[in-house]
PDB file of N, CA and C in Angstrom:
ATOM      1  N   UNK A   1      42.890  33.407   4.138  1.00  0.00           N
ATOM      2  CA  UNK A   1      41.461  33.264   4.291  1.00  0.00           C
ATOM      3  C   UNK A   1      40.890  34.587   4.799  1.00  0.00           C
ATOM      4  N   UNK A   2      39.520  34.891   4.420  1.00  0.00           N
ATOM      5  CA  UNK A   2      38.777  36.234   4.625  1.00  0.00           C
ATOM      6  C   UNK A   2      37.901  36.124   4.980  1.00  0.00           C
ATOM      7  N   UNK A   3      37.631  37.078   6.168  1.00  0.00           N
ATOM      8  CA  UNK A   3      35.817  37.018   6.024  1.00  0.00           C
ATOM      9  C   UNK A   3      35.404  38.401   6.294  1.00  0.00           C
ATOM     10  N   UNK A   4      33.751  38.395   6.237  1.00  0.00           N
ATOM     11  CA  UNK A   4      33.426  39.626   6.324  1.00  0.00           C
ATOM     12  C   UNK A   4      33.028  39.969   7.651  1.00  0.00           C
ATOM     13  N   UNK A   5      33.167  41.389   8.196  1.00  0.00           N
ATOM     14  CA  UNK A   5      32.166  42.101   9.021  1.00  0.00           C
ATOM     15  C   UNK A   5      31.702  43.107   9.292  1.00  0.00           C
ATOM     16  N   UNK A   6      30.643  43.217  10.089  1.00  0.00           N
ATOM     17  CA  UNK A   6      29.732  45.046   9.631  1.00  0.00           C
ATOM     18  C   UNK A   6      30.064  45.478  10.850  1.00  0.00           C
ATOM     19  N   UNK A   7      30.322  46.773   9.709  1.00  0.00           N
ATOM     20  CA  UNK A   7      31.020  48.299  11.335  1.00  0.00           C
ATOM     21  C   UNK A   7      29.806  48.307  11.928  1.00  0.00           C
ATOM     22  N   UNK A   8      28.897  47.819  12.053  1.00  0.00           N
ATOM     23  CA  UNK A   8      28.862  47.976  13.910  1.00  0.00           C
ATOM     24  C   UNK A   8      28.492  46.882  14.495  1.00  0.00           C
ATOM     25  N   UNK A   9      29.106  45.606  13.942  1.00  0.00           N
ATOM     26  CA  UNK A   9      29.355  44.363  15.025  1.00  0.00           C
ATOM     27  C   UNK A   9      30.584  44.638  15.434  1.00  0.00           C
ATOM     28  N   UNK A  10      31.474  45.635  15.091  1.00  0.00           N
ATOM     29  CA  UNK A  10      32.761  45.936  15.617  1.00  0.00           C
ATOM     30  C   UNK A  10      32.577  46.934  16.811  1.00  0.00           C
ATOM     31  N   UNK A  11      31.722  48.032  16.195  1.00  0.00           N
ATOM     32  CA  UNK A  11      31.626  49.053  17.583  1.00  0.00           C
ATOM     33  C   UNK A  11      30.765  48.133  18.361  1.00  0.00           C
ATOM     34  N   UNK A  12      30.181  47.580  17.956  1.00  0.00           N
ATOM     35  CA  UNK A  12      29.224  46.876  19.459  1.00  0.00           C
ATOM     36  C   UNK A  12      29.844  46.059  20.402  1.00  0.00           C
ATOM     37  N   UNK A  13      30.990  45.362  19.987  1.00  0.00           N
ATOM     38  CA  UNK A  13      31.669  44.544  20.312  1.00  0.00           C
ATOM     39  C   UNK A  13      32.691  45.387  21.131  1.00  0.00           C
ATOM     40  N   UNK A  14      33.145  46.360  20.560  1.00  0.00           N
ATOM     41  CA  UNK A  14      34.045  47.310  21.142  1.00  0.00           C
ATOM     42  C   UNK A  14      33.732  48.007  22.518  1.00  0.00           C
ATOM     43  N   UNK A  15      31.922  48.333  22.553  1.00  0.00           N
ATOM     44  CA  UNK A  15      31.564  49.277  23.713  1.00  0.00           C
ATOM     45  C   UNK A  15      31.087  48.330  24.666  1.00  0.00           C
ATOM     46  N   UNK A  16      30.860  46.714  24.500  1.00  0.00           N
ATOM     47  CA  UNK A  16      30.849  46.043  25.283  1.00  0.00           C
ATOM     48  C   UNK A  16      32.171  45.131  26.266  1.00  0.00           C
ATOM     49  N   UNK A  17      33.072  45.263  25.161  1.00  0.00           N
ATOM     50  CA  UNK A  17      34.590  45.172  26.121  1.00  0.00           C
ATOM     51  C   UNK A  17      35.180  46.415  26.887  1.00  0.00           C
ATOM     52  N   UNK A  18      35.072  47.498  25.664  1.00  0.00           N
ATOM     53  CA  UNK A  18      36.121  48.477  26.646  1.00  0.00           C
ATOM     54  C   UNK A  18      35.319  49.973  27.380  1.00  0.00           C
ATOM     55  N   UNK A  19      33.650  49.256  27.191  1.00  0.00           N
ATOM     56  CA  UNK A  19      32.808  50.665  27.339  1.00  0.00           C
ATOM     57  C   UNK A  19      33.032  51.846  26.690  1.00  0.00           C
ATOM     58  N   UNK A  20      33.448  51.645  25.734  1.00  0.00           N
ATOM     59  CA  UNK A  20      33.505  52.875  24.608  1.00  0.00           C
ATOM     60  C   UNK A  20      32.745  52.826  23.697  1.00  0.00           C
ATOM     61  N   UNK A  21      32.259  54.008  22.664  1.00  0.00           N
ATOM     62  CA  UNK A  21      31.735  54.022  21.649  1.00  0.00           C
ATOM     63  C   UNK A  21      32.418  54.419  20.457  1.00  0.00           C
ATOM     64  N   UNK A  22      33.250  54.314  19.355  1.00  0.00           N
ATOM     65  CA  UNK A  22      33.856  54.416  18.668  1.00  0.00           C
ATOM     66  C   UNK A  22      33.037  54.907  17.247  1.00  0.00           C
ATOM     67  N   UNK A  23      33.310  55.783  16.374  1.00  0.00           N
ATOM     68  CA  UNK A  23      33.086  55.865  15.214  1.00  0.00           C
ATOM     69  C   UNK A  23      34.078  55.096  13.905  1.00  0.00           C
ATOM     70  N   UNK A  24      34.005  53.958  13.392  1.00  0.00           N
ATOM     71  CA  UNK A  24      34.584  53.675  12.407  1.00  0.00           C
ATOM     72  C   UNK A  24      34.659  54.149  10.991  1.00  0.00           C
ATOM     73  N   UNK A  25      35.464  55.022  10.668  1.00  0.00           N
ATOM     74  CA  UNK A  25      35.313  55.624   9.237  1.00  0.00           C
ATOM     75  C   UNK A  25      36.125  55.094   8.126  1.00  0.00           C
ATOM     76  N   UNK A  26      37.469  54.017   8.507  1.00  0.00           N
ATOM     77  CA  UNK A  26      38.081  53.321   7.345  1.00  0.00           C
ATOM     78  C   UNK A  26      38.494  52.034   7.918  1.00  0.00           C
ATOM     79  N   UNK A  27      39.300  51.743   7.277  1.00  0.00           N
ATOM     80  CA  UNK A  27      40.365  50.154   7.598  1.00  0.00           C
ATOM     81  C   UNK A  27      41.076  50.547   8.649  1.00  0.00           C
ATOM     82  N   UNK A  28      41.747  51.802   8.987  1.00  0.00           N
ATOM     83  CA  UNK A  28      42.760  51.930  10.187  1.00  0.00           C
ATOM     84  C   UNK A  28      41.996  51.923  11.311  1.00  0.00           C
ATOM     85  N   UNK A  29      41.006  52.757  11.197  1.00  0.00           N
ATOM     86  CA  UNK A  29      40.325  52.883  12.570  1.00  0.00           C
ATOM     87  C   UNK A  29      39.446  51.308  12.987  1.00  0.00           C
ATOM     88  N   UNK A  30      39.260  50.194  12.109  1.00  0.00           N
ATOM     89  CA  UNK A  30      38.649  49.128  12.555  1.00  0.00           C
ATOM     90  C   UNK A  30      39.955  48.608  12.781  1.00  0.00           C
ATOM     91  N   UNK A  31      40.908  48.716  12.349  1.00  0.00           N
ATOM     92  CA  UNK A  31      42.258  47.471  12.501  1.00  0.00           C
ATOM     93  C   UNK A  31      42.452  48.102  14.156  1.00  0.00           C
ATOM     94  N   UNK A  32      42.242  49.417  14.583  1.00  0.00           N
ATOM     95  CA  UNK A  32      42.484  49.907  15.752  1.00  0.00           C
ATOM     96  C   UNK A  32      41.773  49.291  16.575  1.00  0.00           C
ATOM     97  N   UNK A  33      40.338  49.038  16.378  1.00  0.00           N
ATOM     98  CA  UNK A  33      39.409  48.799  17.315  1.00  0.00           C
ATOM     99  C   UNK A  33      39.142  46.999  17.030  1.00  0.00           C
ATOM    100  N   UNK A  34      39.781  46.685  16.269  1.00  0.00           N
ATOM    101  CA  UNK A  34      40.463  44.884  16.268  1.00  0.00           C
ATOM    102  C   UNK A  34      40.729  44.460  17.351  1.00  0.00           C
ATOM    103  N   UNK A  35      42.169  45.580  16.789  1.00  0.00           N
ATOM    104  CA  UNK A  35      43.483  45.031  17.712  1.00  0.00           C
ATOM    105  C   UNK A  35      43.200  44.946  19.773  1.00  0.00           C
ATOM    106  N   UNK A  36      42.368  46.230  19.702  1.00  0.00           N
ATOM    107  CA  UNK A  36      41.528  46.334  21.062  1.00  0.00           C
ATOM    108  C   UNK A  36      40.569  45.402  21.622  1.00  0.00           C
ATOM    109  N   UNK A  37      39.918  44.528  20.735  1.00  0.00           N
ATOM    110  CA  UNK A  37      39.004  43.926  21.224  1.00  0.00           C
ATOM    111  C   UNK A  37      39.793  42.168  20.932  1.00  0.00           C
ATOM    112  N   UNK A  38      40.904  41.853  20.212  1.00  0.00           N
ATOM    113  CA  UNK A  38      41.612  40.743  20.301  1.00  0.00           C
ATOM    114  C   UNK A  38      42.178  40.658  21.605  1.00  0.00           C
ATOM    115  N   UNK A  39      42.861  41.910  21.725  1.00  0.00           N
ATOM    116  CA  UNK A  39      43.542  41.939  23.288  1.00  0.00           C
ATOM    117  C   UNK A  39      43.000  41.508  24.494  1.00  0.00           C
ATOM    118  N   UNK A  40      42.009  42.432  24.588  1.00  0.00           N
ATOM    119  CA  UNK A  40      41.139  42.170  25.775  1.00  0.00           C
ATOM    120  C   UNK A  40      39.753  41.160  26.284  1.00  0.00           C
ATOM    121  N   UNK A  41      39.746  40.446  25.020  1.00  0.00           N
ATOM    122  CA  UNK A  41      38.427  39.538  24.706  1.00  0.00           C
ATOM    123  C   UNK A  41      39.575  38.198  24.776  1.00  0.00           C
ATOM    124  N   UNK A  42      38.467  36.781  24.979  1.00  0.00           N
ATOM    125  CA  UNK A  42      39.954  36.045  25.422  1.00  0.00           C
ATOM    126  C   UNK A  42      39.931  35.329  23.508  1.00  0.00           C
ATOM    127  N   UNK A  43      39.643  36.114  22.818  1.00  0.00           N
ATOM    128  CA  UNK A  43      39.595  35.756  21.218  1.00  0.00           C
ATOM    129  C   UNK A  43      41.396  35.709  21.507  1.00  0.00           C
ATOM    130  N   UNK A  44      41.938  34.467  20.302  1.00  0.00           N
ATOM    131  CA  UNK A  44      43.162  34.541  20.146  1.00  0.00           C
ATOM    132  C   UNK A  44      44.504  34.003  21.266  1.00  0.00           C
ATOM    133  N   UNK A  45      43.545  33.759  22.383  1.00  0.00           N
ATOM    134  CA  UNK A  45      44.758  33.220  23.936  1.00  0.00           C
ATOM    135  C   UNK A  45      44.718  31.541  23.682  1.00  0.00           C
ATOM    136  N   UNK A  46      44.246  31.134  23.120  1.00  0.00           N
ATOM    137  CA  UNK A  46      45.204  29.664  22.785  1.00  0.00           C
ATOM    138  C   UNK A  46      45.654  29.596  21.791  1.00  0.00           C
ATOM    139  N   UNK A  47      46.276  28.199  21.543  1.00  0.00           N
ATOM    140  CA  UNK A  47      47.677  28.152  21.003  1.00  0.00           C
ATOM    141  C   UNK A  47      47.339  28.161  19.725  1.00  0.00           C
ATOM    142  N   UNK A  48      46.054  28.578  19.108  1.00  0.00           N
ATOM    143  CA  UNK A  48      46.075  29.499  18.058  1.00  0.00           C
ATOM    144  C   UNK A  48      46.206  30.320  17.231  1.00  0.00           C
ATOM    145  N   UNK A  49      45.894  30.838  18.563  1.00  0.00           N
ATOM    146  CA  UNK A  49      46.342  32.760  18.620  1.00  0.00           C
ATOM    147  C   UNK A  49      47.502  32.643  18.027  1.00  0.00           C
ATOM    148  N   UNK A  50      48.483  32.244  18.874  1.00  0.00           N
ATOM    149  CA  UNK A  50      50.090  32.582  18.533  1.00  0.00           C
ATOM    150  C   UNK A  50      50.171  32.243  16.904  1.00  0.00           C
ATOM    151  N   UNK A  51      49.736  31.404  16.417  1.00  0.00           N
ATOM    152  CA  UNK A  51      49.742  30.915  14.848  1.00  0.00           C
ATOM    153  C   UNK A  51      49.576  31.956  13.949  1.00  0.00           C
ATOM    154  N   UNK A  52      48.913  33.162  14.349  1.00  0.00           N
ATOM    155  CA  UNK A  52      48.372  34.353  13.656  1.00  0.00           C
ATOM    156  C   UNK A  52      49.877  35.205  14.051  1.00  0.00           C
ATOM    157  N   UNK A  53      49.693  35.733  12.191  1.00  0.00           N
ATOM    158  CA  UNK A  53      50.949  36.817  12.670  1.00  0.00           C
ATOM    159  C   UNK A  53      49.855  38.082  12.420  1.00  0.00           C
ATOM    160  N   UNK A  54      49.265  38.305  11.563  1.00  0.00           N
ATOM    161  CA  UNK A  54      48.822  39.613  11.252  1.00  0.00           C
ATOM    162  C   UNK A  54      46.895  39.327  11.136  1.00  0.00           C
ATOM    163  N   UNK A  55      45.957  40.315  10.898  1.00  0.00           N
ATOM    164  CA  UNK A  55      44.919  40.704  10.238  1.00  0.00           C
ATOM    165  C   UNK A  55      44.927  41.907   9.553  1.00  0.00           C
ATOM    166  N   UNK A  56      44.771  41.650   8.364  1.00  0.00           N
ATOM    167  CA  UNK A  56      44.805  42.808   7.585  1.00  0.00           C
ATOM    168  C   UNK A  56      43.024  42.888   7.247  1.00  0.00           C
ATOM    169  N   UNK A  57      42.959  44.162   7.377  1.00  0.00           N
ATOM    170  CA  UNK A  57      41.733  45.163   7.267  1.00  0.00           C
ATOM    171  C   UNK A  57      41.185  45.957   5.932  1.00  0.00           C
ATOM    172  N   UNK A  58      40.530  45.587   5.443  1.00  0.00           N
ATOM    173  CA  UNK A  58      40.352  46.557   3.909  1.00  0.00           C
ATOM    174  C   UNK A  58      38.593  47.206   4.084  1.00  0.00           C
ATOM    175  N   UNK A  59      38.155  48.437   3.793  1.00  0.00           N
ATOM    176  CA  UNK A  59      36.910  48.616   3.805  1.00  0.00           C
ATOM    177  C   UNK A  59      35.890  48.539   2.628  1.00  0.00           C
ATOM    178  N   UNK A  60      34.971  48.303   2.544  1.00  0.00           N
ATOM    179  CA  UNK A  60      34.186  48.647   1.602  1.00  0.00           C
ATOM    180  C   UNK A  60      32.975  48.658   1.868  1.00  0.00           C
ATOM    181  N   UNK A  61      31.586  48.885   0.811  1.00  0.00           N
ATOM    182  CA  UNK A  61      30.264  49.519   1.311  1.00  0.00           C
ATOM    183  C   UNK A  61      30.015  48.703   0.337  1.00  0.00           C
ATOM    184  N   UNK A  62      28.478  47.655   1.259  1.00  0.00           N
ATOM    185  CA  UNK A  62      27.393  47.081   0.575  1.00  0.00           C
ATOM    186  C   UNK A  62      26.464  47.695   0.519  1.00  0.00           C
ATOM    187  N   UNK A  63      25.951  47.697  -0.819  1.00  0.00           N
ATOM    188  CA  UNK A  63      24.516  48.569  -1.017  1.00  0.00           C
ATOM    189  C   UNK A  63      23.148  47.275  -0.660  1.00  0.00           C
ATOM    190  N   UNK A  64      22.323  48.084   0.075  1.00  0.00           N
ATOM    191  CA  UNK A  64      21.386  46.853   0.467  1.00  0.00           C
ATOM    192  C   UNK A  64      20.300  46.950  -0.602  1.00  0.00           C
ATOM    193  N   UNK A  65      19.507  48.284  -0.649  1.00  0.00           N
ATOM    194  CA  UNK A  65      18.656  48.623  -1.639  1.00  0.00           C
ATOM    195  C   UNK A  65      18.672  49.117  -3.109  1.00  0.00           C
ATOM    196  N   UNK A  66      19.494  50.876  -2.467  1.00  0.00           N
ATOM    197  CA  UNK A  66      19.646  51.643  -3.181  1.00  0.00           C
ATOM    198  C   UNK A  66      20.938  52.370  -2.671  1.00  0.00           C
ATOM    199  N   UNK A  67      21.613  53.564  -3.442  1.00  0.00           N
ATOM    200  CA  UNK A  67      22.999  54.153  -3.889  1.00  0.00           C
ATOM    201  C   UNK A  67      22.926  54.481  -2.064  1.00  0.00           C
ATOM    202  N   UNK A  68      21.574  54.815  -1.088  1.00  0.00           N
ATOM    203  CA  UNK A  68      21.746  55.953  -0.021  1.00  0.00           C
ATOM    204  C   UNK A  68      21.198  54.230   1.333  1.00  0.00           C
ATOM    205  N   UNK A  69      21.590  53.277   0.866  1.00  0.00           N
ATOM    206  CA  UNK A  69      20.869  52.456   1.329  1.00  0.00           C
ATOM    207  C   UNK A  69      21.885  51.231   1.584  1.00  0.00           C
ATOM    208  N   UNK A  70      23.279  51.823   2.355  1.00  0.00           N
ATOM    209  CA  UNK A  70      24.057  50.577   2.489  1.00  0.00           C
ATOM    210  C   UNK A  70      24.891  50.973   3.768  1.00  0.00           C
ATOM    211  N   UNK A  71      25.748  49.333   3.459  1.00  0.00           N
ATOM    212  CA  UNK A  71      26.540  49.365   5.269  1.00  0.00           C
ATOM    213  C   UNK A  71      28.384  49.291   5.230  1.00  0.00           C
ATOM    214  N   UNK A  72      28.988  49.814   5.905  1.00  0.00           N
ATOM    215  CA  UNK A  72      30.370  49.607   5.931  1.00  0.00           C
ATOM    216  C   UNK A  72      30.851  48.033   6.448  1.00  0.00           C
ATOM    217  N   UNK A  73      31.341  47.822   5.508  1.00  0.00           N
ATOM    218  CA  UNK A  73      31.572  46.437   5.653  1.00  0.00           C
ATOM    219  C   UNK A  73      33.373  46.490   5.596  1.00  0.00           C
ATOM    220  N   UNK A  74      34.070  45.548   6.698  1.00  0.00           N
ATOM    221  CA  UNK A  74      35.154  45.131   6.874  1.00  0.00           C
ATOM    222  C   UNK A  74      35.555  43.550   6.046  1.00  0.00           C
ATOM    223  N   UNK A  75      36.743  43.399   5.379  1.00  0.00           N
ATOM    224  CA  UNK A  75      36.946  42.195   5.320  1.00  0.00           C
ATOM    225  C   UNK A  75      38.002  42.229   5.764  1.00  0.00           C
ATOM    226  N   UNK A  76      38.365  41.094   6.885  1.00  0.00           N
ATOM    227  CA  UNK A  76      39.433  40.889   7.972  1.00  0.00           C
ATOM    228  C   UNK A  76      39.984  39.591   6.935  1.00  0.00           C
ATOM    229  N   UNK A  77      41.350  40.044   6.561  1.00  0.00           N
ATOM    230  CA  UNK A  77      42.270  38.760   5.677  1.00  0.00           C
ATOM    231  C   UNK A  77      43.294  38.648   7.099  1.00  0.00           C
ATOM    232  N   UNK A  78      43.394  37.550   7.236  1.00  0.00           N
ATOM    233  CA  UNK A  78      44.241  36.342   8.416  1.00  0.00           C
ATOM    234  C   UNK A  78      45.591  36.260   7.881  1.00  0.00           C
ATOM    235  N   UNK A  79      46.753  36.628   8.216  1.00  0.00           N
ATOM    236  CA  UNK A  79      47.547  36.192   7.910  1.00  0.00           C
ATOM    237  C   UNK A  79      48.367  35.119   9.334  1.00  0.00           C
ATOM    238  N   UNK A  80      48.945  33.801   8.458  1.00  0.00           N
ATOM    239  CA  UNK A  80      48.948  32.620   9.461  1.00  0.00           C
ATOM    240  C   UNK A  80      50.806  32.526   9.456  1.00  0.00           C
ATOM    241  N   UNK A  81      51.552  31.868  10.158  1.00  0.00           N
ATOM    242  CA  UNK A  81      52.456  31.525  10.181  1.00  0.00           C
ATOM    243  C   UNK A  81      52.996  30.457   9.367  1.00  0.00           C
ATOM    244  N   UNK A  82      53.974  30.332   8.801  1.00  0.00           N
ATOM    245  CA  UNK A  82      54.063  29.326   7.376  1.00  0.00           C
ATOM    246  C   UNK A  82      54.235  28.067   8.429  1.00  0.00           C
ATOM    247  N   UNK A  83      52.730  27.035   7.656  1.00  0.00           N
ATOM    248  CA  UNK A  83      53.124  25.826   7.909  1.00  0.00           C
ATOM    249  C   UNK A  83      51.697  25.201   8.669  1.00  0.00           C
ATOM    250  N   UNK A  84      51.168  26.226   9.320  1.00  0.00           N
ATOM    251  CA  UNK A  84      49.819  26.194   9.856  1.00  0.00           C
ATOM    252  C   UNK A  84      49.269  24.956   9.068  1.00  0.00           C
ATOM    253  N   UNK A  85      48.535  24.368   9.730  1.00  0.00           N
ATOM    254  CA  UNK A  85      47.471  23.538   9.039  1.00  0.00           C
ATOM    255  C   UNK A  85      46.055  24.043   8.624  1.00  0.00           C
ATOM    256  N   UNK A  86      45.507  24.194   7.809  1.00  0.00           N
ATOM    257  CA  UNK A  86      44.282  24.165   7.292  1.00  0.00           C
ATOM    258  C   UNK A  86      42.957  24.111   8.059  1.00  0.00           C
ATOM    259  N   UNK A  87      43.054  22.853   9.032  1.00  0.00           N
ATOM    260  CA  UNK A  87      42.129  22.729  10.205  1.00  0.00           C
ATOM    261  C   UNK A  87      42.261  23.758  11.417  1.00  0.00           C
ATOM    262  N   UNK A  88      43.558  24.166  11.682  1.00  0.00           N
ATOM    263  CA  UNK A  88      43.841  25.416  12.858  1.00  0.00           C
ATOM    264  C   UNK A  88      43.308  26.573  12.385  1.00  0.00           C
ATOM    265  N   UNK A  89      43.655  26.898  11.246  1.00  0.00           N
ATOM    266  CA  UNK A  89      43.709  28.246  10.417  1.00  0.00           C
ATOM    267  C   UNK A  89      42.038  28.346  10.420  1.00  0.00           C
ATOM    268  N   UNK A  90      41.078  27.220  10.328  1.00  0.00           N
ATOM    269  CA  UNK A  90      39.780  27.345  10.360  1.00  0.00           C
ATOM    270  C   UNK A  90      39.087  27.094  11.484  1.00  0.00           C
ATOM    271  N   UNK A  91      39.663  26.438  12.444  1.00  0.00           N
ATOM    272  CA  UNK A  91      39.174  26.801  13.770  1.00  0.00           C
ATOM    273  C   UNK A  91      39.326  28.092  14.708  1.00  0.00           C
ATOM    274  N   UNK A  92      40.459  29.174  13.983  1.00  0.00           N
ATOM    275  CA  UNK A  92      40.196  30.470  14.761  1.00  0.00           C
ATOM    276  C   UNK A  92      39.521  30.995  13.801  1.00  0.00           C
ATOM    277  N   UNK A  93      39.285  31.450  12.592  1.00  0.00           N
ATOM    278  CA  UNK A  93      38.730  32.247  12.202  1.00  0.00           C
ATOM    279  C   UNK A  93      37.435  31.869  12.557  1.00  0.00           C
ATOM    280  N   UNK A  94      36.905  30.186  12.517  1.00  0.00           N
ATOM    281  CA  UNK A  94      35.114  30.233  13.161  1.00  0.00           C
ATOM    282  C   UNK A  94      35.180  30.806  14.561  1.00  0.00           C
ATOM    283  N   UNK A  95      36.188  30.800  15.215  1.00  0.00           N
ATOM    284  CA  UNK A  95      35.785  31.635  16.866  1.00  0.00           C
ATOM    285  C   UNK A  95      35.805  32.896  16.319  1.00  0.00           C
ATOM    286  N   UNK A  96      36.834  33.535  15.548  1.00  0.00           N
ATOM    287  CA  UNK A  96      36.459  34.981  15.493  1.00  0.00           C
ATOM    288  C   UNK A  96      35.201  35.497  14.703  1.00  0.00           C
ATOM    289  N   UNK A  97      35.050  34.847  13.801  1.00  0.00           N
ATOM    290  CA  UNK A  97      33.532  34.765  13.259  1.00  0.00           C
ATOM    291  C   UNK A  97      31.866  34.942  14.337  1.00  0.00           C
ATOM    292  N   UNK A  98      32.105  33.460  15.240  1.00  0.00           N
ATOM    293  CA  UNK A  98      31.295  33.453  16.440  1.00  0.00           C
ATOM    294  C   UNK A  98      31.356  34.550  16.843  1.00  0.00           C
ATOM    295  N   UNK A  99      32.038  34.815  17.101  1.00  0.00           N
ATOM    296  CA  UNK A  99      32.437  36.227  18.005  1.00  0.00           C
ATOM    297  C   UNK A  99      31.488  37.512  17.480  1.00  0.00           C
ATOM    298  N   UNK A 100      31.711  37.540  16.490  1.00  0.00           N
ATOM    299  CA  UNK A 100      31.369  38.826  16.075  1.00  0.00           C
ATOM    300  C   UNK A 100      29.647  37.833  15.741  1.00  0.00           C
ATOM    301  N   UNK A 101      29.337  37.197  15.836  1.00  0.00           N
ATOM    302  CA  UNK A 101      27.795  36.999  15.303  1.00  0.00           C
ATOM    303  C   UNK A 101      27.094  37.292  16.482  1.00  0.00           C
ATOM    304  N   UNK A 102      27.967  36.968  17.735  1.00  0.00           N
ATOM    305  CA  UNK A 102      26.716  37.349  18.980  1.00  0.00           C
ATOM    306  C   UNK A 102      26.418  39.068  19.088  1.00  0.00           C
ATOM    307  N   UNK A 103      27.350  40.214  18.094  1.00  0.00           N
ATOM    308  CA  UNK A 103      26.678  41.345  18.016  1.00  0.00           C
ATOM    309  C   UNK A 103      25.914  41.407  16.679  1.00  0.00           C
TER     310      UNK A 103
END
């Protein structure tokens, strides 16, 4: 399962946990500033969490208007532990979702 999010509900999210400001320029540097804000945010500390083995990170750019007129967009793919149920697997990704909507 996938969803989307915009580089800078990530830096916002980022300079409000670790007081930093980060520049995101690909997939490594958001999987960096993920992995930082899973850690330290209590995203992922129940027995959820543990169900997750990986998030994989891919980048790409939505155009809103025009060619000079768009946003870096993340899609975070979940990878789950074989066997997960369907209902777990969709109750963390809506917290991590939540999460990122309050930036």
């Amino acid at each position: 399962m996938k969803i989307k999010v915009e580089q800078a509900k990530i830096v916002k999210a980022l300079r409000d946990i670790e007081g930093i400001g980060v520049i995101l320029e690909n997939a490594n540097d958001a999987k960096e500033a993920l992995d930082l804000i899973m850690r330290k945010s209590e995203l992922l500390k129940g027995g959820e969490g543990k169900k997750l083995k990986d998030i994989k990170v891919t980048a790409s750019q939505e155009y809103k208007t025009s060619a000079v007129d768009y946003s870096l967009i993340f899609t975070l793919e979940f990878v789950f532990a074989s066997g997960v149920f369907t209902d777990t697997k969709v109750a963390l990704i809506k917290e991590v979702q939540e999460f990122f909507d309050k930036y």
